[in-house]
N, C-alpha and C. Protein backbone atom coordinates (compact mmCIF):
# COMPACT_ATOMS: atom_id res chain seq x y z
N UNK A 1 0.82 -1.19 0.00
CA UNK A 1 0.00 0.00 0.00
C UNK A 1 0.87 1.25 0.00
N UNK A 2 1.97 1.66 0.48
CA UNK A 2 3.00 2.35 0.75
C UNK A 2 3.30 2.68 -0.22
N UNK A 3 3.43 1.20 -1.15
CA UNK A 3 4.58 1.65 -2.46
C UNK A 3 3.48 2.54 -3.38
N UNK A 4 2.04 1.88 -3.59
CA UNK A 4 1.27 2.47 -4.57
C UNK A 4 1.40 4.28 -4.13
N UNK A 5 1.13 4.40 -2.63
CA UNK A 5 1.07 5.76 -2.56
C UNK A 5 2.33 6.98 -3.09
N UNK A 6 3.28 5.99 -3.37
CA UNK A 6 4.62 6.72 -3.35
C UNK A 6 4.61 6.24 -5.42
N UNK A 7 3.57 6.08 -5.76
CA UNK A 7 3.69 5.98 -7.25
C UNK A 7 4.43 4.89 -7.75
N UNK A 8 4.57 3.50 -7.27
CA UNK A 8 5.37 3.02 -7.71
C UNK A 8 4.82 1.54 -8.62
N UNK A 9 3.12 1.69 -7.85
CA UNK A 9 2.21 0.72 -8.52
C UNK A 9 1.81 0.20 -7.36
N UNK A 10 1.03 -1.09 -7.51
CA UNK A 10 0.46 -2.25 -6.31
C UNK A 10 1.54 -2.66 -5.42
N UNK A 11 1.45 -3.02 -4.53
CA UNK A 11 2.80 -3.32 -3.46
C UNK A 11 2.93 -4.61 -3.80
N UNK A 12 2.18 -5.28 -4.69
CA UNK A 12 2.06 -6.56 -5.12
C UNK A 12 3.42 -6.74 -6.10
N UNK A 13 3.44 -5.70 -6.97
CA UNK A 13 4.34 -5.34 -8.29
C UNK A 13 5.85 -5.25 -7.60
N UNK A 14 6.02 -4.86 -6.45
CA UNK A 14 7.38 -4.49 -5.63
C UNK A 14 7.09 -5.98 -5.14
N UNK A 15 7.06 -6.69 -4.85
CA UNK A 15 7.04 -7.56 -3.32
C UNK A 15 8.27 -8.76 -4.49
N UNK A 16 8.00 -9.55 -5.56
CA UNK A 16 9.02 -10.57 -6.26
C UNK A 16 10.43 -9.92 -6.12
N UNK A 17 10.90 -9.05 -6.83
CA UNK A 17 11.90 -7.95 -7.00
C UNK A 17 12.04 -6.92 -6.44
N UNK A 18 11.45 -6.48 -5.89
CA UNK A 18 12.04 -4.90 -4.89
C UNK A 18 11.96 -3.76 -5.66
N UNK A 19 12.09 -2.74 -5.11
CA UNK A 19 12.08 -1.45 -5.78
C UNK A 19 13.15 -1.33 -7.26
N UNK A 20 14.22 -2.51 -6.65
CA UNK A 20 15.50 -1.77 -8.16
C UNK A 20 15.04 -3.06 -9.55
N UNK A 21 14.36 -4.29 -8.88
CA UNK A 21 13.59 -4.55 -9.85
C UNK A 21 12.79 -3.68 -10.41
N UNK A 22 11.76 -3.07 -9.76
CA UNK A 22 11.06 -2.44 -10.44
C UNK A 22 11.35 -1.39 -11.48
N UNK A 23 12.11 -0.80 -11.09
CA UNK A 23 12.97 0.25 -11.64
C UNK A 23 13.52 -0.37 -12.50
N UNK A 24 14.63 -1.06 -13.27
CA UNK A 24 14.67 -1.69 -13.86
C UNK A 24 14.09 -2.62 -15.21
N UNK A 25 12.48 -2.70 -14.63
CA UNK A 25 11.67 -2.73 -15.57
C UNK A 25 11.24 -1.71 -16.31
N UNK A 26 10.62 -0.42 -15.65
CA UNK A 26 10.44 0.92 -15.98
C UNK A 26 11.18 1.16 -16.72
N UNK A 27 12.70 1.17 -16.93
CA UNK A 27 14.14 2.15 -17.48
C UNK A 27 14.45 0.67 -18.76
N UNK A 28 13.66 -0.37 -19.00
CA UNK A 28 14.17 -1.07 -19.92
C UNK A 28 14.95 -1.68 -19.97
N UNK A 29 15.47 -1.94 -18.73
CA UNK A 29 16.56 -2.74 -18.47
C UNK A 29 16.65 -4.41 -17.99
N UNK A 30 15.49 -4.27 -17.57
CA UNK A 30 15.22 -5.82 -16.63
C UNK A 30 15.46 -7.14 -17.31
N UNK A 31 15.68 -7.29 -18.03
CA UNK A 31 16.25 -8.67 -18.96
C UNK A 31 17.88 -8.28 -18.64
N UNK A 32 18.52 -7.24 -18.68
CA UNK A 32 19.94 -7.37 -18.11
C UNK A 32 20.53 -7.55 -17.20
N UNK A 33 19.12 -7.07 -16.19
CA UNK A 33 19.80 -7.00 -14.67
C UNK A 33 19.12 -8.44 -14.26
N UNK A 34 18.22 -9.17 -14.94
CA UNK A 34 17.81 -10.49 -14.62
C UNK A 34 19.30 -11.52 -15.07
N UNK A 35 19.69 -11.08 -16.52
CA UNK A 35 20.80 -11.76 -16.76
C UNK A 35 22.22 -11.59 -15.57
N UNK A 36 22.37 -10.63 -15.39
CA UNK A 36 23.52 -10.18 -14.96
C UNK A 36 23.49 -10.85 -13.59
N UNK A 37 21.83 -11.01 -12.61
CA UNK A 37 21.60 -11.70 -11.29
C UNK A 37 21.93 -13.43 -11.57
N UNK A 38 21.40 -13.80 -12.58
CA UNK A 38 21.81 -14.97 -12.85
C UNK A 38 23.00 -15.24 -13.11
N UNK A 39 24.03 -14.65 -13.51
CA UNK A 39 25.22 -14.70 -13.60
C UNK A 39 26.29 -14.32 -12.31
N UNK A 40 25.72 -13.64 -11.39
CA UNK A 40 26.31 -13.26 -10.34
C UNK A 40 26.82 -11.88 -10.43
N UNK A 41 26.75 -10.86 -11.17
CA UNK A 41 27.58 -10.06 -11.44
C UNK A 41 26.38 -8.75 -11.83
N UNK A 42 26.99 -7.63 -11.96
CA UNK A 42 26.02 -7.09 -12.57
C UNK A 42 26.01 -7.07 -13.95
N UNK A 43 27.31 -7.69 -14.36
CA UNK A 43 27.22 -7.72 -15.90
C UNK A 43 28.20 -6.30 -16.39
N UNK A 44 28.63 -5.49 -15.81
CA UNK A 44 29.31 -4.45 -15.89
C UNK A 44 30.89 -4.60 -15.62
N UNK A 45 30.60 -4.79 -14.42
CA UNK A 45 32.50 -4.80 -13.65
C UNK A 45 32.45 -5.99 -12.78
N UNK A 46 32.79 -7.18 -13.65
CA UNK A 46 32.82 -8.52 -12.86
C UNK A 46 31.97 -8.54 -11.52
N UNK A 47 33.05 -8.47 -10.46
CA UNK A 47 32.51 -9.23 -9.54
C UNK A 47 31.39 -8.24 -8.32
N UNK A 48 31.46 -7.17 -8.98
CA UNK A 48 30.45 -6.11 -8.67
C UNK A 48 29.17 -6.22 -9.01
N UNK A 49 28.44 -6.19 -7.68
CA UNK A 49 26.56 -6.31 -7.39
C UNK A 49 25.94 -5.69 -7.34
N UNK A 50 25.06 -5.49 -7.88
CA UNK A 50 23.72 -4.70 -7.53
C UNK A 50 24.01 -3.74 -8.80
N UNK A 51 23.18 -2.50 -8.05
CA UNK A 51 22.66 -1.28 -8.79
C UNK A 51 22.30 -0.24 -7.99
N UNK A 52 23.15 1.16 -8.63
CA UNK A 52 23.20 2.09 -7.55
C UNK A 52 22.58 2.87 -8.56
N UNK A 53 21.20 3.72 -8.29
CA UNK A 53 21.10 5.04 -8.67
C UNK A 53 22.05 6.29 -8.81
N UNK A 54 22.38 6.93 -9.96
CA UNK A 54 23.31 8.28 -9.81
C UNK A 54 22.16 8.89 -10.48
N UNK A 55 21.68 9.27 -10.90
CA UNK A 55 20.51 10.78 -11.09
C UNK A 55 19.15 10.20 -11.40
N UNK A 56 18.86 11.12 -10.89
CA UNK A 56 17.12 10.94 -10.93
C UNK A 56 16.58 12.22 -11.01
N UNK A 57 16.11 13.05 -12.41
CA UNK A 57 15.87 14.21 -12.96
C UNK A 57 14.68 14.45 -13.28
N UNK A 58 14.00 15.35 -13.31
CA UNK A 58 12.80 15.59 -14.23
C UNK A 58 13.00 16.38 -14.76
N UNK A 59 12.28 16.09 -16.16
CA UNK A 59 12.83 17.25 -17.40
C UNK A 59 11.26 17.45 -18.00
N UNK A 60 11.50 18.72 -18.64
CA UNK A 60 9.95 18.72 -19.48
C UNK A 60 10.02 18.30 -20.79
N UNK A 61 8.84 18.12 -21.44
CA UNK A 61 9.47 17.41 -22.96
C UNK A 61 10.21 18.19 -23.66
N UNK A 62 10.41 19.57 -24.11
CA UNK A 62 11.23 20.38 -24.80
C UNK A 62 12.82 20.00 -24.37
N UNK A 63 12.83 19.76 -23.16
CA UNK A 63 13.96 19.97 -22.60
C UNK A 63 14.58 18.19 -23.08
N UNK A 64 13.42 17.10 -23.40
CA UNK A 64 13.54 15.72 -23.38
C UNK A 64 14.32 15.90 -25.15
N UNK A 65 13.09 16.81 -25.34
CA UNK A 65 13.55 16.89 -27.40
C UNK A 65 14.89 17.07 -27.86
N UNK A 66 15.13 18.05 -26.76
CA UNK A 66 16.68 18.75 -27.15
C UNK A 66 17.62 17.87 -26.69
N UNK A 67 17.85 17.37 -25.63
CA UNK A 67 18.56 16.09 -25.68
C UNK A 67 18.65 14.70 -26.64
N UNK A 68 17.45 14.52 -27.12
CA UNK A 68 17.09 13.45 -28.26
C UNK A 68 17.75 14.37 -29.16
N UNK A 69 17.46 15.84 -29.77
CA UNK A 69 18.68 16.07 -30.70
C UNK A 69 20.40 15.94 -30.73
N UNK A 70 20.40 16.46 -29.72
CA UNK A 70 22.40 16.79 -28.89
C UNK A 70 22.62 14.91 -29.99
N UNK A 71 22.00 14.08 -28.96
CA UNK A 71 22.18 12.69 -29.42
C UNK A 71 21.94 12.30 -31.39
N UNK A 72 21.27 13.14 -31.52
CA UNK A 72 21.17 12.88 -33.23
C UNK A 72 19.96 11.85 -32.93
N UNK A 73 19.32 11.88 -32.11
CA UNK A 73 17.86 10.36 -32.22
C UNK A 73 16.71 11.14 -32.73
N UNK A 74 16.37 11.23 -34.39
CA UNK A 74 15.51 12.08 -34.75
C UNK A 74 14.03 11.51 -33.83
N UNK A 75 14.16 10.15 -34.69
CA UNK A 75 13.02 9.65 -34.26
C UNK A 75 11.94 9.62 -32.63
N UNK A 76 13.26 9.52 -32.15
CA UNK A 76 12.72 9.69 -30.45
C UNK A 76 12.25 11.34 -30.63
N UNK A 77 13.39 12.17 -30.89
CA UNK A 77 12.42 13.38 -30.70
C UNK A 77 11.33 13.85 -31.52
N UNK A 78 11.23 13.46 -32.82
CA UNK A 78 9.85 13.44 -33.69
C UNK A 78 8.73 12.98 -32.43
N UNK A 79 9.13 11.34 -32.09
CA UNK A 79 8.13 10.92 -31.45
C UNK A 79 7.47 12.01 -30.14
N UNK A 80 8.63 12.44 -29.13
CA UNK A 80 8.19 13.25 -27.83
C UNK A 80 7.32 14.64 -28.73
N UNK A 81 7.83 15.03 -29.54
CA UNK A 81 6.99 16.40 -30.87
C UNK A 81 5.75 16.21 -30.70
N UNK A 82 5.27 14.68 -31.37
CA UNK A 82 4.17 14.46 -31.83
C UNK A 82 3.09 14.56 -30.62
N UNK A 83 4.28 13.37 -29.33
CA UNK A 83 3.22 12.90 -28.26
C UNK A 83 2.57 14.03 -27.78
N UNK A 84 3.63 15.39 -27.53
CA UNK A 84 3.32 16.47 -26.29
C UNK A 84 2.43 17.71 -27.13
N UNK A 85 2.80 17.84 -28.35
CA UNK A 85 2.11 18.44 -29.36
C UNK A 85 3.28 19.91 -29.23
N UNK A 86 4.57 19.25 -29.33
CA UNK A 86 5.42 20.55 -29.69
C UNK A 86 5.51 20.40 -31.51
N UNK A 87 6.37 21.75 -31.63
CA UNK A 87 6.55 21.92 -33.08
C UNK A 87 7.89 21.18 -33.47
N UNK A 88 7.50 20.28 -34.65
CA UNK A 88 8.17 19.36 -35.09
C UNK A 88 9.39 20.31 -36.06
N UNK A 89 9.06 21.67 -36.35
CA UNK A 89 10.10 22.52 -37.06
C UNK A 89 11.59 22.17 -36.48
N UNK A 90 11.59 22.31 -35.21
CA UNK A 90 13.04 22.58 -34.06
C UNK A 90 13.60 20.99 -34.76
N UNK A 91 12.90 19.85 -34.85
CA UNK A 91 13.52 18.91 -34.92
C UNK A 91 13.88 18.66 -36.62
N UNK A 92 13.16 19.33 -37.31
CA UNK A 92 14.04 19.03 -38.76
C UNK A 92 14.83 20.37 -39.12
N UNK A 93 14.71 21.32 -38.15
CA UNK A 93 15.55 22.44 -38.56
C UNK A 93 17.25 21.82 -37.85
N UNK A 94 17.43 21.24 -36.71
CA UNK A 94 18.52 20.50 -36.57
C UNK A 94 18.85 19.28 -36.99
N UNK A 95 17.84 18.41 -37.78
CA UNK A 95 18.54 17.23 -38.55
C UNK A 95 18.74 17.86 -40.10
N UNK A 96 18.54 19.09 -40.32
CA UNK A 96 18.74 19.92 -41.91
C UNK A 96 20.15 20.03 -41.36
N UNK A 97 20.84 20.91 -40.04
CA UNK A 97 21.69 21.33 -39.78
C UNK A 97 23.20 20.16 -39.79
N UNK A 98 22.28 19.61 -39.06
CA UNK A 98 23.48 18.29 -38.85
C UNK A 98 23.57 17.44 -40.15
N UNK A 99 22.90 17.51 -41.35
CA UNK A 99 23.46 16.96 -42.82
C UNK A 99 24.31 17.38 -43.53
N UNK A 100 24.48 16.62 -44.22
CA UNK A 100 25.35 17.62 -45.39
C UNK A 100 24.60 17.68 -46.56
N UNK A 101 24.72 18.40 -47.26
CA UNK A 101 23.78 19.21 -48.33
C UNK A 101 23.84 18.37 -49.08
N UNK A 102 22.74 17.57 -49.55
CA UNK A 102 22.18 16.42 -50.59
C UNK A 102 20.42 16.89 -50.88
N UNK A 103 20.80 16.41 -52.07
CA UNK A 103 19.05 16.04 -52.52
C UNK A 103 18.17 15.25 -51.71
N UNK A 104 18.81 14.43 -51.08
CA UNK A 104 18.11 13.97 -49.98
C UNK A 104 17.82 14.30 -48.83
N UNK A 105 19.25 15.10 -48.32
CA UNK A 105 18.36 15.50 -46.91
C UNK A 105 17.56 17.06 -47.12
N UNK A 106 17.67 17.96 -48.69
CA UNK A 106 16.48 19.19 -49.10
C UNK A 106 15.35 18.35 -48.81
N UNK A 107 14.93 16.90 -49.36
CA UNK A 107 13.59 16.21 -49.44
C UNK A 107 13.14 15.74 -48.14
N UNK A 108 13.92 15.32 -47.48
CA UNK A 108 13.40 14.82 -46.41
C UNK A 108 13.19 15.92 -45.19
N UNK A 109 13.38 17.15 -45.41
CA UNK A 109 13.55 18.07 -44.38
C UNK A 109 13.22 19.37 -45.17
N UNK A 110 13.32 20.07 -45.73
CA UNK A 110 12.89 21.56 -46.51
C UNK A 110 11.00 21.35 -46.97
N UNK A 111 11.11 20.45 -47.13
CA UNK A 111 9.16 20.75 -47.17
C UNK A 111 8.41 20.21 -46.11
N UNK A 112 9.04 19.80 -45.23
CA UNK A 112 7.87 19.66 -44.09
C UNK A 112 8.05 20.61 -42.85
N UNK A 113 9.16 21.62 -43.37
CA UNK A 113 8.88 22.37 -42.42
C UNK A 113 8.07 23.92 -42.73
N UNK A 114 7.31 24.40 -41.78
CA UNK A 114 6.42 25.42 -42.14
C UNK A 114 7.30 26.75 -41.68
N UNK A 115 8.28 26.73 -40.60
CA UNK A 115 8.72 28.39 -40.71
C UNK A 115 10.04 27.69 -41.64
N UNK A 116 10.35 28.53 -42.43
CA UNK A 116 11.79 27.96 -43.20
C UNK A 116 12.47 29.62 -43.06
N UNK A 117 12.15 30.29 -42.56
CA UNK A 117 12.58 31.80 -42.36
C UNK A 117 13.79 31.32 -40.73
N UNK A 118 14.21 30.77 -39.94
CA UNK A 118 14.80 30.88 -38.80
C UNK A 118 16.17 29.79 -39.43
């Protein structure tokens, strides 16, 4: 009951695996850290266990987009564009930037964007 109140789901969902299971599942990881338990290790630095949190951030989606660019992951940030209903311009005005001048990347990027003035 604790855990649900603290957002983490049914206390049912924590009780097999624990919180860094859970976590783990959430962050996409849980097939590694299942492998890595079965192996004894974390799978990182031999004979080293577990899993330590180093940041735990909240960001807003603009702030999610611009990182999905820094990284070059159009697609992830198209996708956060679409989900949050930001303008998809920011994200082909920096995958125009980061090409090099081809017929392909004018096509794939110069007509779907609506301000072409910035």
């Amino acid at each position: 009951a604790a855990a649900a109140a603290r957002g983490y789901g049914s206390s049912s969902d924590l009780a097999p695996r624990g919180f860094a299971g859970w976590l783990a599942g959430k962050l996409g990881v849980a097939d590694e850290a299942a492998a890595a338990a079965a192996a004894g290790s974390s799978g990182v630095l031999g004979g080293v266990t577990g899993w330590r949190l180093v940041l735990l951030a909240e960001r807003t989606p603009q702030q999610l987009v611009q990182v999905h660019l820094r990284c070059h992951d159009w697609g992830s940030a198209f996708h956060l564009s679409k989900v949050y209903g930001l303008d998809a311009d920011v994200v082909y005005r920096a995958r125009w930037s980061a090409s090099t001048v081809s017929r392909a990347a004018i096509a794939d990027n110069l007509p779907k964007m609506r301000d072409r003035r910035a």
